[in-house]
PDB file of N, CA and C in Angstrom:
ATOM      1  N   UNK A   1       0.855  -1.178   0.000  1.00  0.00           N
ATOM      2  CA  UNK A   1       0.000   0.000   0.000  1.00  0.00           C
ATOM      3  C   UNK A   1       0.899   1.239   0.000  1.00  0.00           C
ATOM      4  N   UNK A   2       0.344   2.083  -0.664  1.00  0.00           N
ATOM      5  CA  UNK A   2       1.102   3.428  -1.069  1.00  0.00           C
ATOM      6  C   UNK A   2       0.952   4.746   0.297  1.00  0.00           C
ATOM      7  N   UNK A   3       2.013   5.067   1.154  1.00  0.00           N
ATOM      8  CA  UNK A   3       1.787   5.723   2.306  1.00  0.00           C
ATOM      9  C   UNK A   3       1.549   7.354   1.212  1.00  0.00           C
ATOM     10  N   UNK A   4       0.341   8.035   2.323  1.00  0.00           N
ATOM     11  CA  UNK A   4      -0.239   9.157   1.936  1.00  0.00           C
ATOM     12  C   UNK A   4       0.890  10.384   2.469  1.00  0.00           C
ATOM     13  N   UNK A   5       0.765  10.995   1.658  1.00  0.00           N
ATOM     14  CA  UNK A   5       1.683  12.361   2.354  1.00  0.00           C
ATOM     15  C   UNK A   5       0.553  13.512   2.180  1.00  0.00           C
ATOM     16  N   UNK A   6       0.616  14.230   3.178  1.00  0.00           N
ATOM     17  CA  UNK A   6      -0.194  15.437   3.521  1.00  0.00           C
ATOM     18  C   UNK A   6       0.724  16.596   4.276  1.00  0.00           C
ATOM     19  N   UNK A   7       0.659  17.548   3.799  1.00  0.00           N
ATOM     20  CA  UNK A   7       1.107  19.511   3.730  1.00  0.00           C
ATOM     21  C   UNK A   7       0.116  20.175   4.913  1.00  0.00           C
ATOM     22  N   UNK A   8       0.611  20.125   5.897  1.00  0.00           N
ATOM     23  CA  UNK A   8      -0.359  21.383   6.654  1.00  0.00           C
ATOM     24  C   UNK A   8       0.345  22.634   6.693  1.00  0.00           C
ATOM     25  N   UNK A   9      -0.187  23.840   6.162  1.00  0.00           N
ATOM     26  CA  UNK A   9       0.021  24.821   6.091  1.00  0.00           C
ATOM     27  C   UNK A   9      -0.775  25.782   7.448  1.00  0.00           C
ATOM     28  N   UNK A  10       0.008  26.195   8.648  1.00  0.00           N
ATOM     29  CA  UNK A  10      -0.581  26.840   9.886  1.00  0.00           C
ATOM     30  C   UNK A  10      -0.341  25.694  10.944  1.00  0.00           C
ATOM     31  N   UNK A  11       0.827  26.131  12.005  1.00  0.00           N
ATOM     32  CA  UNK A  11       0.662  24.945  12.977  1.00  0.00           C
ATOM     33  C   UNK A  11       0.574  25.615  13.676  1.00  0.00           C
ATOM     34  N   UNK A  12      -0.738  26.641  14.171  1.00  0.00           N
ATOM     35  CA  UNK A  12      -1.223  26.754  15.477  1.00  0.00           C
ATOM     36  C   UNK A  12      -1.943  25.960  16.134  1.00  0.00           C
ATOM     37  N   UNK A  13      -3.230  26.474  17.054  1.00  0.00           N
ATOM     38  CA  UNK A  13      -3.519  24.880  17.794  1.00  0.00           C
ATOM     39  C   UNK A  13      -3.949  23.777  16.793  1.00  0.00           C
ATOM     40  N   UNK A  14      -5.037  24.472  15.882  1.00  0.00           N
ATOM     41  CA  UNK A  14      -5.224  23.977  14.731  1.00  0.00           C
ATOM     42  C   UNK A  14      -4.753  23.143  13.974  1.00  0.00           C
ATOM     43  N   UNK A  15      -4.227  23.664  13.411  1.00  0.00           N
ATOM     44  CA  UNK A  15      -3.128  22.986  12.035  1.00  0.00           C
ATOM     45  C   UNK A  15      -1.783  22.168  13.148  1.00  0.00           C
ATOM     46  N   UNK A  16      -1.398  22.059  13.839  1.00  0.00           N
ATOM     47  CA  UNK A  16      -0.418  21.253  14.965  1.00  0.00           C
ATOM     48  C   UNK A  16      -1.843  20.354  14.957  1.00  0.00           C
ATOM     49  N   UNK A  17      -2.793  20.104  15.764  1.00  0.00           N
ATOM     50  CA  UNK A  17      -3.533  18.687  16.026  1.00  0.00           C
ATOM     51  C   UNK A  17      -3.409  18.178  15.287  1.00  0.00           C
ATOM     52  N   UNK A  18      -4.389  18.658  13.448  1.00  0.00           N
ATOM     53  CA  UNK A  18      -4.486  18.174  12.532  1.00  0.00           C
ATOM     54  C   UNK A  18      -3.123  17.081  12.079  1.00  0.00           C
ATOM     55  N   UNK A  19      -2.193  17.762  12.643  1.00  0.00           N
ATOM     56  CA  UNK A  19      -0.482  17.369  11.775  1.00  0.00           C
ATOM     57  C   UNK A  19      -0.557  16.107  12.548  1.00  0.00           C
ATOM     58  N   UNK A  20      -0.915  15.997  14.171  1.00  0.00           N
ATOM     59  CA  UNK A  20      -0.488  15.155  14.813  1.00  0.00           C
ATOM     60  C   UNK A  20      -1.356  13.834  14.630  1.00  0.00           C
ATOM     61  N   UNK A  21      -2.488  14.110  14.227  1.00  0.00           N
ATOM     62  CA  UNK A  21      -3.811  13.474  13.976  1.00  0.00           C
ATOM     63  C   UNK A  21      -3.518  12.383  12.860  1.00  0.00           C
ATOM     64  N   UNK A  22      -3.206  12.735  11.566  1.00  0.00           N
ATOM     65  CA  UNK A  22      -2.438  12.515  10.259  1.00  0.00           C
ATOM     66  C   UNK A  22      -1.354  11.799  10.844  1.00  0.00           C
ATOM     67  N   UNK A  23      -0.670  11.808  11.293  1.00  0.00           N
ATOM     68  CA  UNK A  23       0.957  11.086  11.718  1.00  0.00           C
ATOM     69  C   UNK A  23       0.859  10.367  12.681  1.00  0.00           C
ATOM     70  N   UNK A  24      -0.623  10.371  13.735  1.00  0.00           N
ATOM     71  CA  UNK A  24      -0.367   8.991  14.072  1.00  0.00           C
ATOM     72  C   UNK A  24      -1.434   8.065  12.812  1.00  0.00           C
ATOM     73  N   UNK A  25      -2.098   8.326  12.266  1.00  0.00           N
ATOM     74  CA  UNK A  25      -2.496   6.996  11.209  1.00  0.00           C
ATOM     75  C   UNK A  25      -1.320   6.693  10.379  1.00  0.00           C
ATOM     76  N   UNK A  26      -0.518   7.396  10.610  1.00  0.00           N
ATOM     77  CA  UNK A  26       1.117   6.462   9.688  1.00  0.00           C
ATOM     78  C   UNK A  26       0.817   7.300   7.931  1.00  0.00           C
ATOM     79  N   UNK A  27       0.337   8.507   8.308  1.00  0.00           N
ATOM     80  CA  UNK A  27       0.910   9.275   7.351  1.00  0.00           C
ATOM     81  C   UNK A  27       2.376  10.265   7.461  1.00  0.00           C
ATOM     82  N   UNK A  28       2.566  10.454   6.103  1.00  0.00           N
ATOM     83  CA  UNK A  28       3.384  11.491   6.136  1.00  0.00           C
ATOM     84  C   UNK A  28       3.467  12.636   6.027  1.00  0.00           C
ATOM     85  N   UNK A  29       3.755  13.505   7.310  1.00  0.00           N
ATOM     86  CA  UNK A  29       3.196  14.838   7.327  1.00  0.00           C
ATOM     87  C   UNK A  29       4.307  16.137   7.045  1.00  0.00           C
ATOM     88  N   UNK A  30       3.855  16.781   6.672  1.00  0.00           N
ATOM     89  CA  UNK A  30       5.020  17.947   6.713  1.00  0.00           C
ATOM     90  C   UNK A  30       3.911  19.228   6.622  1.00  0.00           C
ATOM     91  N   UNK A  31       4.629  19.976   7.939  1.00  0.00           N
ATOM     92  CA  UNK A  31       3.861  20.737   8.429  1.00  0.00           C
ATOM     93  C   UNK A  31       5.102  22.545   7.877  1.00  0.00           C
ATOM     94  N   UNK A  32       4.459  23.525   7.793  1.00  0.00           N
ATOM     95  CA  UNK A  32       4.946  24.720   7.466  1.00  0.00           C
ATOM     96  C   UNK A  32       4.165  25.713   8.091  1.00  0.00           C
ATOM     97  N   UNK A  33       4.792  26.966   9.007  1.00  0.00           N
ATOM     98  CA  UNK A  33       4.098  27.502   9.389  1.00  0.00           C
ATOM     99  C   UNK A  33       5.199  29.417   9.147  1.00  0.00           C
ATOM    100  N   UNK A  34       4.491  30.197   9.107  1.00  0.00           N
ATOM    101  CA  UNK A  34       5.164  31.648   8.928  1.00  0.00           C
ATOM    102  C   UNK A  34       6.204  31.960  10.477  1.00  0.00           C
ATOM    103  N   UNK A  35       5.347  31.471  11.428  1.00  0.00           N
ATOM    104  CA  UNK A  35       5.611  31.560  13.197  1.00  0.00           C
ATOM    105  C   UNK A  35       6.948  31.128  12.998  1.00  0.00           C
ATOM    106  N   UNK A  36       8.002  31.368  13.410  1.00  0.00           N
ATOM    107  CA  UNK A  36       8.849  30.334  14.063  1.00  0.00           C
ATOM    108  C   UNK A  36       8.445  30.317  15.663  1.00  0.00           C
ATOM    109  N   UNK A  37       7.777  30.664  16.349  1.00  0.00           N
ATOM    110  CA  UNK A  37       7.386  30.166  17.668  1.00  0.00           C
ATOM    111  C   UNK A  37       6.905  29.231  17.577  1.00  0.00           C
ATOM    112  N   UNK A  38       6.234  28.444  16.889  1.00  0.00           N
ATOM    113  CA  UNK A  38       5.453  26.855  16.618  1.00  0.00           C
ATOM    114  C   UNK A  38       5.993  26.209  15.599  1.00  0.00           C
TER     115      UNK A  38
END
């Protein structure tokens, strides 16, 4: 089976769950955010 890759763009509380949400079903995530505080 072909592993999914998914882009979250915004890792505030938001976009961080989502990322974490995605990566534990054993996707591949790559997250980008403007912040460097998050």
């Amino acid at each position: 089976m072909h592993s999914r890759k998914i882009s979250v763009f915004g890792l505030g509380k938001l976009g961080a769950t989502m990322a974490a949400c995605f990566a534990s079903r054993d996707m591949h995530v790559v997250g980008v955010d403007i912040s460097d505080k998050t």
